[in-house]
C-alpha atoms as a PDB file:
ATOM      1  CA  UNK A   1       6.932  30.661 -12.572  1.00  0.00           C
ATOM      2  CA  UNK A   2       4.369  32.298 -10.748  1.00  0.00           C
ATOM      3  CA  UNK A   3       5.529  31.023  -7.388  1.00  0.00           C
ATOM      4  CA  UNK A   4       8.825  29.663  -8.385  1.00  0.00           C
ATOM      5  CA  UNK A   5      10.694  30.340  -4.858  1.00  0.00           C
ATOM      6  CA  UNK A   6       8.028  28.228  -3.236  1.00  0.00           C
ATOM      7  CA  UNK A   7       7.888  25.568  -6.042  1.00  0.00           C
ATOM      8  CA  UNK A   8      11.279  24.675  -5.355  1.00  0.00           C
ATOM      9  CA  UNK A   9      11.147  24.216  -1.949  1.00  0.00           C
ATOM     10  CA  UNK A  10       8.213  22.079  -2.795  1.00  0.00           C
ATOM     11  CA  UNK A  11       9.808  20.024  -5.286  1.00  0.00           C
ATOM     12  CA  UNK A  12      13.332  19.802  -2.812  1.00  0.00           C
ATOM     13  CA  UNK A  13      11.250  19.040   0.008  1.00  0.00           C
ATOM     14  CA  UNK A  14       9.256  15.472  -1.830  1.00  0.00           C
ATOM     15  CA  UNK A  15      12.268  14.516  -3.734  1.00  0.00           C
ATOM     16  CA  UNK A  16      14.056  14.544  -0.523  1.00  0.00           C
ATOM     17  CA  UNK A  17      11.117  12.607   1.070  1.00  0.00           C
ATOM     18  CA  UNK A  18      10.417  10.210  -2.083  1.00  0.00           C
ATOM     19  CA  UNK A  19      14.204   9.243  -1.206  1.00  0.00           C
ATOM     20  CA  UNK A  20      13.239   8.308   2.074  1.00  0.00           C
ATOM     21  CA  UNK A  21      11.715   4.558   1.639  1.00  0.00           C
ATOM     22  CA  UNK A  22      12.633   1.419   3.892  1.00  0.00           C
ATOM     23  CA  UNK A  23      15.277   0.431   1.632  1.00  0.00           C
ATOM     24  CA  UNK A  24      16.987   4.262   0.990  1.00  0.00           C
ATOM     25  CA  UNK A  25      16.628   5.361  -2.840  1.00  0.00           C
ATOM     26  CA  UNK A  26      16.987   3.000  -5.465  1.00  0.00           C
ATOM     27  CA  UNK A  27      19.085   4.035  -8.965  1.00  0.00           C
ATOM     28  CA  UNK A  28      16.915   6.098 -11.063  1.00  0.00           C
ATOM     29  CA  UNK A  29      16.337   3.414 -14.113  1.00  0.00           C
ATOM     30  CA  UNK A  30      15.021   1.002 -11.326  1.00  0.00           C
ATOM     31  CA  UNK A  31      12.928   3.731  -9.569  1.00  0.00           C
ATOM     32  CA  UNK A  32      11.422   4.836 -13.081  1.00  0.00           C
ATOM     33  CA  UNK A  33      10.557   1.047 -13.819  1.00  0.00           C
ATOM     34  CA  UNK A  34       9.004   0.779 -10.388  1.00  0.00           C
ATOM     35  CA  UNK A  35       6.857   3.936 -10.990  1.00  0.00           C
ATOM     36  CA  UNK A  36       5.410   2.325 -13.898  1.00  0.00           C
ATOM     37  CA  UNK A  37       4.765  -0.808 -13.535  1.00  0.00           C
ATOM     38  CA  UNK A  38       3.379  -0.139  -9.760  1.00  0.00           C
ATOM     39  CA  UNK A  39       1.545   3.056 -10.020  1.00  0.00           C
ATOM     40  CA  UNK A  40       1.056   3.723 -13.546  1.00  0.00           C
ATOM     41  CA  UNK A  41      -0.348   0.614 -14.951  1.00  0.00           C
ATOM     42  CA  UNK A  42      -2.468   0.239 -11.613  1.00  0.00           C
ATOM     43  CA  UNK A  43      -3.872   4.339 -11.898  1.00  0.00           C
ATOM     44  CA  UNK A  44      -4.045   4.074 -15.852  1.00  0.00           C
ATOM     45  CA  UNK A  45      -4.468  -0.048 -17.279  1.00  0.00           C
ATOM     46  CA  UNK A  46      -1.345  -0.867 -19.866  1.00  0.00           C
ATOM     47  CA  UNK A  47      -3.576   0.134 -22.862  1.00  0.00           C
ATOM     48  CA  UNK A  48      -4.349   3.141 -21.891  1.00  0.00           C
ATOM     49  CA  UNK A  49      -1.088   4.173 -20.169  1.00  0.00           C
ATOM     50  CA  UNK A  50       0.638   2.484 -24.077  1.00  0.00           C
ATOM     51  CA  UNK A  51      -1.581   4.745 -25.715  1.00  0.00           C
ATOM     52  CA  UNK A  52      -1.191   8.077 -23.145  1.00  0.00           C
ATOM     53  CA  UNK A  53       2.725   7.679 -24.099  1.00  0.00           C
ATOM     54  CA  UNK A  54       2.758   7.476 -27.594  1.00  0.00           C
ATOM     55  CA  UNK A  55       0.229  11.108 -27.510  1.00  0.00           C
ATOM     56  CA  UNK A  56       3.122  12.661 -24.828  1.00  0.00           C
ATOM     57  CA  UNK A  57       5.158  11.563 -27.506  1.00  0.00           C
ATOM     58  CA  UNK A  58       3.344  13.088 -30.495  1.00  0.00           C
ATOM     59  CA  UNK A  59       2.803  16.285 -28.183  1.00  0.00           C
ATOM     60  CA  UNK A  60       6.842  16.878 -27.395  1.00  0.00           C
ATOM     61  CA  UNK A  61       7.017  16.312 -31.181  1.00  0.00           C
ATOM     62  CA  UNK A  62       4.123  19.011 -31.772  1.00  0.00           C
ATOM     63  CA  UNK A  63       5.437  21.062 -29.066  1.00  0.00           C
ATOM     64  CA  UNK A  64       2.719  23.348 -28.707  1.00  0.00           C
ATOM     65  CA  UNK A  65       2.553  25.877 -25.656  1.00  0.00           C
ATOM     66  CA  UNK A  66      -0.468  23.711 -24.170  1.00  0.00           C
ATOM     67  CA  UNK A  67       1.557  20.599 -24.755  1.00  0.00           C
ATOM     68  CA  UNK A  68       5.047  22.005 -23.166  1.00  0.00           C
ATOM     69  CA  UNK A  69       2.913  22.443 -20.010  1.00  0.00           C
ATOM     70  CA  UNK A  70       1.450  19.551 -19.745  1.00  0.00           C
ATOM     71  CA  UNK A  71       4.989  18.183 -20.003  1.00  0.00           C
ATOM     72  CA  UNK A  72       6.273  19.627 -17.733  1.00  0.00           C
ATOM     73  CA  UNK A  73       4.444  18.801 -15.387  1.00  0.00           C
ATOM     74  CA  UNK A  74       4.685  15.495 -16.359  1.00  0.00           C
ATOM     75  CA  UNK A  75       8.640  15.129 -16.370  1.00  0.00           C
ATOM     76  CA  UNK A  76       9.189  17.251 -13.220  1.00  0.00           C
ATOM     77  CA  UNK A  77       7.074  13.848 -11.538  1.00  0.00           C
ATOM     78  CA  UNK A  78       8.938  11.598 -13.084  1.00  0.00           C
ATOM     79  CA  UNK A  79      12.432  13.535 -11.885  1.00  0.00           C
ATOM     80  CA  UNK A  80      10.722  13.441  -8.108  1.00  0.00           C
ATOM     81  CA  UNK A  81       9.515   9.757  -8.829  1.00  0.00           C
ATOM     82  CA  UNK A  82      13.384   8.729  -9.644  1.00  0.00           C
ATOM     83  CA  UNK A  83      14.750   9.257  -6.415  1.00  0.00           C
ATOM     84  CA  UNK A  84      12.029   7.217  -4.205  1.00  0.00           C
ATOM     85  CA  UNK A  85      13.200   4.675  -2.413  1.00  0.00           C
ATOM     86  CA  UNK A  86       8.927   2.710  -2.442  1.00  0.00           C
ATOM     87  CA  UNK A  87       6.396   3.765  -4.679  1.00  0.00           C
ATOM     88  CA  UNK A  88       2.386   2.986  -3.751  1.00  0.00           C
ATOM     89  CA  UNK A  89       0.012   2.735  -6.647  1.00  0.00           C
ATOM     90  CA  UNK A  90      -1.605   6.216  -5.228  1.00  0.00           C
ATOM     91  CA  UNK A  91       1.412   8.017  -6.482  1.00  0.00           C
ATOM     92  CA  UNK A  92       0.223   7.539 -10.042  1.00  0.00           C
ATOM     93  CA  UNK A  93      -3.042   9.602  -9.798  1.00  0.00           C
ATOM     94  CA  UNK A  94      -1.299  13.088 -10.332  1.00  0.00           C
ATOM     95  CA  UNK A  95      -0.377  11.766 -13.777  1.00  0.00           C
ATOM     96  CA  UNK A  96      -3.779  10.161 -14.306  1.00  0.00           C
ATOM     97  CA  UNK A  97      -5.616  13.604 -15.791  1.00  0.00           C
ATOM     98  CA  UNK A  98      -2.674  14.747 -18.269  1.00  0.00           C
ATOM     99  CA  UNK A  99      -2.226  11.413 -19.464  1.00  0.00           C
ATOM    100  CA  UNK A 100      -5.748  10.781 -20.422  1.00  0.00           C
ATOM    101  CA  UNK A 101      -5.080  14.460 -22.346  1.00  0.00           C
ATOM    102  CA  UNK A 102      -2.160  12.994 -24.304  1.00  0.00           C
ATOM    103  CA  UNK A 103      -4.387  10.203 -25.277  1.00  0.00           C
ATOM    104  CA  UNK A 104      -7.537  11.327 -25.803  1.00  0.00           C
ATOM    105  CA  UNK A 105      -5.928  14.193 -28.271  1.00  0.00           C
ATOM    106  CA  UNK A 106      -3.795  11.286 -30.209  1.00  0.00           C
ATOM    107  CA  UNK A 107      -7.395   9.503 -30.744  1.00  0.00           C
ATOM    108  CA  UNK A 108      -8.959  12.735 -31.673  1.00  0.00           C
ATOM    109  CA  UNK A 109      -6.071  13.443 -34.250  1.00  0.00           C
ATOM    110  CA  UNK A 110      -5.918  10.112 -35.940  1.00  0.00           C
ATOM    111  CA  UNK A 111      -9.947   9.944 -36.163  1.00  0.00           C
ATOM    112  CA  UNK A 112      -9.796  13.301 -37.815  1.00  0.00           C
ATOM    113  CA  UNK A 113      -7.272  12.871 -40.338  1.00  0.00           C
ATOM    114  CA  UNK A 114      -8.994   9.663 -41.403  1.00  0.00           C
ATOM    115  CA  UNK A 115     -10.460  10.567 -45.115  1.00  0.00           C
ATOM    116  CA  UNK A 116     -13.607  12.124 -45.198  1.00  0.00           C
ATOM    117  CA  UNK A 117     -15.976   9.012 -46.147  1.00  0.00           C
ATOM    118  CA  UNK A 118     -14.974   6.992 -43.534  1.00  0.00           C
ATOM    119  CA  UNK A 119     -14.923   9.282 -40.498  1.00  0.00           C
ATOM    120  CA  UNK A 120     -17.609   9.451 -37.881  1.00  0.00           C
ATOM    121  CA  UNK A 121     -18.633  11.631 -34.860  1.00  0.00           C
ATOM    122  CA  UNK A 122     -18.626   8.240 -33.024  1.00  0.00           C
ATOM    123  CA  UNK A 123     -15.045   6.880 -33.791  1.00  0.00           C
ATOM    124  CA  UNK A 124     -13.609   8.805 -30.636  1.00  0.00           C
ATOM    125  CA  UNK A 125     -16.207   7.917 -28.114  1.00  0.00           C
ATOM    126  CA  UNK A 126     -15.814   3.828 -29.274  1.00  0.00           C
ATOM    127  CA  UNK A 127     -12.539   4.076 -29.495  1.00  0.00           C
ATOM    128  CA  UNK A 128     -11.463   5.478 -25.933  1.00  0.00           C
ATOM    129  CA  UNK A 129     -14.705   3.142 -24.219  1.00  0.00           C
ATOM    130  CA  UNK A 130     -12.793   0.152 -25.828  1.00  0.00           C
ATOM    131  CA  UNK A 131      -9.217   0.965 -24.021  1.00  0.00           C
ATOM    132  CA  UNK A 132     -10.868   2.210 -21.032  1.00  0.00           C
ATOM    133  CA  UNK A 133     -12.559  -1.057 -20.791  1.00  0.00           C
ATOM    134  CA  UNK A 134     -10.273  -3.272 -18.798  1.00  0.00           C
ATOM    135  CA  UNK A 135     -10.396  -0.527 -16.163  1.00  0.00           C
ATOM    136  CA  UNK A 136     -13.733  -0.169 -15.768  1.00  0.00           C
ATOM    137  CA  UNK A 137     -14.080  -3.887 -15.621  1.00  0.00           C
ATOM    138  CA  UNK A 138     -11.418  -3.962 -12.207  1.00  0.00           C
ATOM    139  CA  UNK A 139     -13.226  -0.954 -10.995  1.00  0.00           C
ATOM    140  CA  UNK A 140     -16.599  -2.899 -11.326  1.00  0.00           C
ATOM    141  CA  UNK A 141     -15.018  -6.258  -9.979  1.00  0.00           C
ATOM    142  CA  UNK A 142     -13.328  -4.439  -7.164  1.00  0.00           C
ATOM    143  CA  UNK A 143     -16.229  -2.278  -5.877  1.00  0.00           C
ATOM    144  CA  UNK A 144     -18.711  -5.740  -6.022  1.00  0.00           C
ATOM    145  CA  UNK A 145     -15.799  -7.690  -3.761  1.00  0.00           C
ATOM    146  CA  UNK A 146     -15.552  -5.025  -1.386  1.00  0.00           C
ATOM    147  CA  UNK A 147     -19.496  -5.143  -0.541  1.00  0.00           C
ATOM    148  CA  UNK A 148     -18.873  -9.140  -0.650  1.00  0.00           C
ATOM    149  CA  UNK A 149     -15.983  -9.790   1.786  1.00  0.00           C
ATOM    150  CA  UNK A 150     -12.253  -9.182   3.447  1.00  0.00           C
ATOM    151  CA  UNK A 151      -9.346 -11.027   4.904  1.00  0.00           C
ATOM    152  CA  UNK A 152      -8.992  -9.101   7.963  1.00  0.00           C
ATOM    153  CA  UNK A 153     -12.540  -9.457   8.764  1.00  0.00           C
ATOM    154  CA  UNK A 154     -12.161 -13.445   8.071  1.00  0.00           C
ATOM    155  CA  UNK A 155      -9.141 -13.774   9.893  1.00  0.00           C
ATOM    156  CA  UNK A 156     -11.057 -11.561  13.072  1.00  0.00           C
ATOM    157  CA  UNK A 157     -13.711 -14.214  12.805  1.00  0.00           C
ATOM    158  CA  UNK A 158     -11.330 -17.395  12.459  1.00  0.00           C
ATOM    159  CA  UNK A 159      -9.348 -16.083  15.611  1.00  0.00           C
ATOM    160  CA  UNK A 160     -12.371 -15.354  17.815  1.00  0.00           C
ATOM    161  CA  UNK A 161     -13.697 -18.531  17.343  1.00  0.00           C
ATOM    162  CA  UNK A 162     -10.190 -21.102  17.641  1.00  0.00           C
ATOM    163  CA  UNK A 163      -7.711 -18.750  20.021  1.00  0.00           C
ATOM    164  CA  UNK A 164      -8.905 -18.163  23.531  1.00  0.00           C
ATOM    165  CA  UNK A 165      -9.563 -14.626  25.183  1.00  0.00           C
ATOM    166  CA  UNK A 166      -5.830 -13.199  26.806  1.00  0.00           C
ATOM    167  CA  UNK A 167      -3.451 -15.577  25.059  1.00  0.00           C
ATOM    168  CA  UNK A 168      -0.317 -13.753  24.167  1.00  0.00           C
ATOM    169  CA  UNK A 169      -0.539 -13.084  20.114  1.00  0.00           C
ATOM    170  CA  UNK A 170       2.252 -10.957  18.297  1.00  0.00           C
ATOM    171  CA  UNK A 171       0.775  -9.532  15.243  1.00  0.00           C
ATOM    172  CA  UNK A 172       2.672  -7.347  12.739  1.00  0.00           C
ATOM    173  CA  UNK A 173       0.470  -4.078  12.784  1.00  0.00           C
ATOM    174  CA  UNK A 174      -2.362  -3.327  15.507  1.00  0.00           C
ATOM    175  CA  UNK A 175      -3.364   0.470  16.068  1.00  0.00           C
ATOM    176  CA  UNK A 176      -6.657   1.745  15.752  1.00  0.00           C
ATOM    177  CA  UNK A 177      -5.982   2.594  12.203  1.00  0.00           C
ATOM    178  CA  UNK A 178      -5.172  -0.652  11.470  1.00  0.00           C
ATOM    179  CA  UNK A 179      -5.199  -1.926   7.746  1.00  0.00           C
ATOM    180  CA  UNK A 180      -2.853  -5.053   7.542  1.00  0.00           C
ATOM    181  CA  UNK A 181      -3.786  -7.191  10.160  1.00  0.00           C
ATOM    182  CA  UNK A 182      -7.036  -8.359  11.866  1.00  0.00           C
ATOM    183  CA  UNK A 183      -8.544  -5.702  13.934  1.00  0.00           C
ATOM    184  CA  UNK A 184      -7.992  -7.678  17.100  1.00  0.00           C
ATOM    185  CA  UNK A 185      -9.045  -6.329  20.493  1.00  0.00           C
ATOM    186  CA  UNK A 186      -6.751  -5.583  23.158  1.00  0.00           C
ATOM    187  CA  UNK A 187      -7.061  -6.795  26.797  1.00  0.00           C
ATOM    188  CA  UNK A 188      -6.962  -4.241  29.791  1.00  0.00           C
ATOM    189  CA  UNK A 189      -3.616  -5.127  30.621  1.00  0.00           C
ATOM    190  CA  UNK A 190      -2.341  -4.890  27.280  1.00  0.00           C
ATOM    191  CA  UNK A 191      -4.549  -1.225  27.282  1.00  0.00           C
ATOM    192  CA  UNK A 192      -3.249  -0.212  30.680  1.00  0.00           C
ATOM    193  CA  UNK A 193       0.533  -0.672  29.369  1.00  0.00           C
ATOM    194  CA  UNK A 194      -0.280   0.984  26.087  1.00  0.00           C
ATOM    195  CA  UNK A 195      -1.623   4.222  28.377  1.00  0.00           C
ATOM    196  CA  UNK A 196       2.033   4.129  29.997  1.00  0.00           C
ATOM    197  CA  UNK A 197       3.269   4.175  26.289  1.00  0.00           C
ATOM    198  CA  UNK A 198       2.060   6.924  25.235  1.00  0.00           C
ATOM    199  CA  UNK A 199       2.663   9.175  27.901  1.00  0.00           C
ATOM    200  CA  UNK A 200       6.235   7.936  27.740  1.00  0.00           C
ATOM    201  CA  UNK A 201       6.002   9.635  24.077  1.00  0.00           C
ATOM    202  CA  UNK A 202       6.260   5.962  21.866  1.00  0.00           C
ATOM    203  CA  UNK A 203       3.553   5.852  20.026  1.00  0.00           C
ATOM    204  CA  UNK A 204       2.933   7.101  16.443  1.00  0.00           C
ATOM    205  CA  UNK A 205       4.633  10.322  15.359  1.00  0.00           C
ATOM    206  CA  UNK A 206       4.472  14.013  16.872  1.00  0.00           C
ATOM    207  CA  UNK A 207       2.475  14.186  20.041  1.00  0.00           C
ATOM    208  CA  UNK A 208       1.971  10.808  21.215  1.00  0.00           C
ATOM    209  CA  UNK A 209      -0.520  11.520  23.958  1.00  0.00           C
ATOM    210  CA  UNK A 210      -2.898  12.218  21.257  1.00  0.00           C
ATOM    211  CA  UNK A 211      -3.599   8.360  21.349  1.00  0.00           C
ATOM    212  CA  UNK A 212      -4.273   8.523  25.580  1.00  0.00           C
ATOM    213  CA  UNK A 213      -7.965   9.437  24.938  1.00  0.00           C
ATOM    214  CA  UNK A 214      -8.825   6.554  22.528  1.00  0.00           C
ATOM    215  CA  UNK A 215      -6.983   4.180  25.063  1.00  0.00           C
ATOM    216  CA  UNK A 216      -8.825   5.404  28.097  1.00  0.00           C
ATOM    217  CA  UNK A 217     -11.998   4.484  26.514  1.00  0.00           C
ATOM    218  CA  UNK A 218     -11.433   1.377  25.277  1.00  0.00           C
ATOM    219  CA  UNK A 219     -10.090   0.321  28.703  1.00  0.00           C
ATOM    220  CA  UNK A 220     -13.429   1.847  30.101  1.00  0.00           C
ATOM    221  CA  UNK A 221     -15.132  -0.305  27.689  1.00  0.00           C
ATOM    222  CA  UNK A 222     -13.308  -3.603  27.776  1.00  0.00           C
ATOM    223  CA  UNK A 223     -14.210  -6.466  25.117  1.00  0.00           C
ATOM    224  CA  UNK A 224     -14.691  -9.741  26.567  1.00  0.00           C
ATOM    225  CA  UNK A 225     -12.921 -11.174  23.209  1.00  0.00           C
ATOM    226  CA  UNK A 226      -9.493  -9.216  23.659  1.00  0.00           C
ATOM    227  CA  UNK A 227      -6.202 -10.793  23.548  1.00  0.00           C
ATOM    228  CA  UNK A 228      -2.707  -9.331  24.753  1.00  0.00           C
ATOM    229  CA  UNK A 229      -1.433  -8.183  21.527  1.00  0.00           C
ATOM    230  CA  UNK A 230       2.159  -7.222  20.489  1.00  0.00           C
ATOM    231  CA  UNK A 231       2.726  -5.132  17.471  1.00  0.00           C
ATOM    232  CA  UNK A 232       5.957  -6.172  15.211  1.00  0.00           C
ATOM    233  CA  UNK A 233       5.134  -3.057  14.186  1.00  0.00           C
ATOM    234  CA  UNK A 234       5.014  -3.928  10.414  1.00  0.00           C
ATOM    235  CA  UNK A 235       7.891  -6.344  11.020  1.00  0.00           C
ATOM    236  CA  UNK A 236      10.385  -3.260  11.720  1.00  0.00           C
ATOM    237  CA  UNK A 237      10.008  -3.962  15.299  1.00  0.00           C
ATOM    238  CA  UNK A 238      10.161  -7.739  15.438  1.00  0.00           C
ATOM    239  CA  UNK A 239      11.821  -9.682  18.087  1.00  0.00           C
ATOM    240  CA  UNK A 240      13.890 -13.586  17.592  1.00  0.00           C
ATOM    241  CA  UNK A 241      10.650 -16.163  17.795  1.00  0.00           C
ATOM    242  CA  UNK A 242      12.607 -18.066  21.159  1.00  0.00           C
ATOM    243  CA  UNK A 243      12.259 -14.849  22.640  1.00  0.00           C
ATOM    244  CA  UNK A 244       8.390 -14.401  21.950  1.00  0.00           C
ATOM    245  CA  UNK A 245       8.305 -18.177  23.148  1.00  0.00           C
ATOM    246  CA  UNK A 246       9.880 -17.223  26.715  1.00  0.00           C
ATOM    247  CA  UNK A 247       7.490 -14.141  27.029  1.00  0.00           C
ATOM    248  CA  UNK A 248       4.805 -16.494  26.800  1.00  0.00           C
ATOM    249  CA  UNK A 249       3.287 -15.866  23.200  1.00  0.00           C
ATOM    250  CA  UNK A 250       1.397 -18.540  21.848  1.00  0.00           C
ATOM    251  CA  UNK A 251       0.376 -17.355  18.306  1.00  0.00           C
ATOM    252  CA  UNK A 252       1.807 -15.147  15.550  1.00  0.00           C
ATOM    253  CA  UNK A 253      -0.386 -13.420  13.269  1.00  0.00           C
ATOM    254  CA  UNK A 254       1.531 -12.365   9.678  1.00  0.00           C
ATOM    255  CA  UNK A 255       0.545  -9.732   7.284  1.00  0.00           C
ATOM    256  CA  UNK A 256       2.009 -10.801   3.679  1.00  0.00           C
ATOM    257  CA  UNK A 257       2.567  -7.108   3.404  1.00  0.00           C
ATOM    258  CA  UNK A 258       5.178  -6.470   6.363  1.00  0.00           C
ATOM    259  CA  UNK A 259       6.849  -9.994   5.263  1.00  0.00           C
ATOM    260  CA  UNK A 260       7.265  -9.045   1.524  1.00  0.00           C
ATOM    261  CA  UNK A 261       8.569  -5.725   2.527  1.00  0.00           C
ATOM    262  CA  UNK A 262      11.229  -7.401   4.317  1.00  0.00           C
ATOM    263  CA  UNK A 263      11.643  -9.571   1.428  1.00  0.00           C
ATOM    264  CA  UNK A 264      12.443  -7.197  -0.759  1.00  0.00           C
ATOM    265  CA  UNK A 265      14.530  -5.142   1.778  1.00  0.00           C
ATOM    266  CA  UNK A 266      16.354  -8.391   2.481  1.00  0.00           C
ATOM    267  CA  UNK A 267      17.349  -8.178  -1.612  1.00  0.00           C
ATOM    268  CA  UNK A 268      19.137  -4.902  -0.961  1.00  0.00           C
ATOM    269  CA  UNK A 269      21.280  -6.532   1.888  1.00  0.00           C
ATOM    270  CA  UNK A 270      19.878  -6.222   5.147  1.00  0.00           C
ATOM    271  CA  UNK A 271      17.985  -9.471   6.486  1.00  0.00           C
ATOM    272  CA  UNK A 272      17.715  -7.844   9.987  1.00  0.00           C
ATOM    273  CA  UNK A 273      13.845  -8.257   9.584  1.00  0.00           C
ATOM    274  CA  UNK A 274      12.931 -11.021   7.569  1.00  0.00           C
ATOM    275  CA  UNK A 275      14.331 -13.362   9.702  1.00  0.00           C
ATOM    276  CA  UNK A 276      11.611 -13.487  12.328  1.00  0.00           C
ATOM    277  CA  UNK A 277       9.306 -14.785   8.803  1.00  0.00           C
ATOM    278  CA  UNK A 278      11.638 -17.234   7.763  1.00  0.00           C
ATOM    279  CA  UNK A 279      11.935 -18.435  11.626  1.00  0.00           C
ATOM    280  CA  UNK A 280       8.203 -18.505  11.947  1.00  0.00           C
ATOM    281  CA  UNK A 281       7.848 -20.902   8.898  1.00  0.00           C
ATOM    282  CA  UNK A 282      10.793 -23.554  10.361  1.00  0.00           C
ATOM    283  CA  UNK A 283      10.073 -23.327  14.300  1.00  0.00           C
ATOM    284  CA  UNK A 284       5.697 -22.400  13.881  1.00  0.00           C
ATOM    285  CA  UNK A 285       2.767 -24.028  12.469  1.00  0.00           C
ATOM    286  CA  UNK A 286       0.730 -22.398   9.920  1.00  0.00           C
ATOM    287  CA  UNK A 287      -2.923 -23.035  11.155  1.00  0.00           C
ATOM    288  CA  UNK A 288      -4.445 -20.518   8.930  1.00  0.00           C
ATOM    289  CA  UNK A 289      -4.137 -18.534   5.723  1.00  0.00           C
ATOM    290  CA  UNK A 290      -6.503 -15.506   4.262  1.00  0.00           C
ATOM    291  CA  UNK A 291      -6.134 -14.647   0.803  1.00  0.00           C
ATOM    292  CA  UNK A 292      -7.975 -12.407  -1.367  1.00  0.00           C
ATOM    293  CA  UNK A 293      -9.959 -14.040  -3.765  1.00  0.00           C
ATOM    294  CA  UNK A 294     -11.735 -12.007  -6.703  1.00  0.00           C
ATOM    295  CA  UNK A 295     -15.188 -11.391  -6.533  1.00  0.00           C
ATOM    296  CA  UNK A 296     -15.263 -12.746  -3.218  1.00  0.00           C
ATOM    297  CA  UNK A 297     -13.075 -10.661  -0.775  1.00  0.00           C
ATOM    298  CA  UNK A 298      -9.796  -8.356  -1.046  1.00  0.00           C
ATOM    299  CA  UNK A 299      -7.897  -7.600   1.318  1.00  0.00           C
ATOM    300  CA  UNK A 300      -3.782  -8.840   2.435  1.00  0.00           C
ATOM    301  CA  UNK A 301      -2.528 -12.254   2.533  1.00  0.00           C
ATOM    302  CA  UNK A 302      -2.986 -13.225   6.206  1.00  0.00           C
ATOM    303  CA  UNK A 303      -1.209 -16.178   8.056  1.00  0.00           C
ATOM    304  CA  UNK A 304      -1.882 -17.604  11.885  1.00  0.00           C
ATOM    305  CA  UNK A 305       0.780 -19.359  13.644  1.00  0.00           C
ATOM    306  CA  UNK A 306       0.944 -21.576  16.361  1.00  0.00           C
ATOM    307  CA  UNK A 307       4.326 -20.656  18.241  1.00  0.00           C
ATOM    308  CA  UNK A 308       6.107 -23.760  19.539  1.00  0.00           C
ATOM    309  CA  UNK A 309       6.432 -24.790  23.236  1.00  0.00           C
ATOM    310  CA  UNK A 310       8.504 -23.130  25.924  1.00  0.00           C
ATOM    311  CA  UNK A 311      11.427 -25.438  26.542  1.00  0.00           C
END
């Protein structure tokens, strides 16, 4: 209300980009259902996001000025929410602080009207510790793994040591920002063609010879354990596996994440994509798989193929 002309161009402009997923927007019921069972539960644990609904609910039944904010809020995200075409668990954590509100006031409320002899200062504190418990526990599990291990890391070290230096590898996502794949090094000839990229205005969005310095220096500083790499470019970019084959690839290095994208893109219709997985696993050998395992490393599914022979 304060700002309402540029609230609404804020809210038009990430409805229209929520919309914008792989797989176009999905109807709202499914988009809703999405939103909470793939950010929600992640941002919140099902107790406490059971328990944060029932106090929204109490609140829009108290309907007090504080509470009419707080919703809101609330149901102006989940209007923006039902029009996305993906959802990442991220896109929960606006909702995380007013839903912790809704429940922490519904605790508060039922402690207090508890008769007189049996309520205690302490009721709240145990209370909200007990259904923020299976939380903390993934939060403690998740931050030990992380000092512990990773797929990419163990897929990096797996490759180095079985795959020799500049054989032709097609892996799904390899930029210097890299977070599905192995953080594989690039050969200079695979670097010097990347420069020619980039001033050709290919790579990555908006300026693209933003990347030319970070090339330049790695092909100043070549590894000696570098391979020539080519991106599927999370599998939206991926070519027929004959046609790798007669370019001379050898190996194929799958993120779980670009495949099950496809997967589920391939539900709405289009299996333009996931065919180069479901070639890999009749024409390839598997050689190696990475997955996380708790308490011991996170990370993506990872999978190293062996491309077949050229004919």
């Amino acid at each position: 209300m304060l700002d309402y002309k540029q609230f609404l161009h804020d809210l038009s402009y990430e409805a229209v980009k929520a919309s914008g997923g792989a797989s176009g927007p999905r109807a709202p019921a499914r988009a809703i259902l999405a939103f909470i069972t793939d950010a929600l539960v992640p941002s919140l644990s099902l107790p406490m996001l059971v328990l944060s609904g029932l106090g929204a609910l109490a609140a829009f039944i108290r309907r007090k000025p504080a509470d009419l904010v707080l919703l809101s809020f609330v149901g102006i995200y989940f209007l923006v929410m039902a029009r996305s075409g993906n959802v990442n668990d991220r896109y929960g954590l606006p909702l995380v602080l007013p839903a912790l509100l809704f429940a922490a006031r519904l605790v508060e409320e039922v402690v207090f009207r508890l008769p007189a002899a049996w309520r205690r200062t302490w009721y709240t504190p145990v209370v909200m510790l007990a259904l923020s418990w299976s939380s903390v526990a993934t939060l403690i599990e998740q931050d030990y793994t992380m000092t512990q291990g990773d797929t990419r890391i163990e897929s990096l070290r797996w490759f180095e040591a079985n795959v020799p230096f500049d054989d032709r590898v097609v892996i799904d996502m390899h930029r210097y920002r890299n977070t599905a794949s192995p953080p594989l090094n690039e050969n200079t000839v695979r670097l010097q063609e990347r420069i020619e990229e980039v001033t050709k205005g290919v790579e990555g969005s908006g300026n693209s010879r933003a990347y030319e310095p970070f090339f330049r220096y790695r092909l100043e500083h070549p590894r000696k354990n570098a391979y020539y790499l080519m991106s599927t470019d999370m599998g939206y970019d991926a070519r027929r596996v004959d046609e790798y084959v007669g370019r001379g690839f050898r190996w194929a290095v799958v993120s779980m994440e670009a495949r099950e994208l496809h997967e589920r893109i391939a539900t709405g219709g289009d299996s333009t994509h996931v065919r180069y997985y479901l070639d890999l696993d009749r024409q390839a050998k598997l050689v190696a798989e990475f997955k996380p395992r708790r308490w011991h490393a996170l990370g993506p599914v990872i999978r190293v193929y062996r491309l077949p022979e050229a004919r």
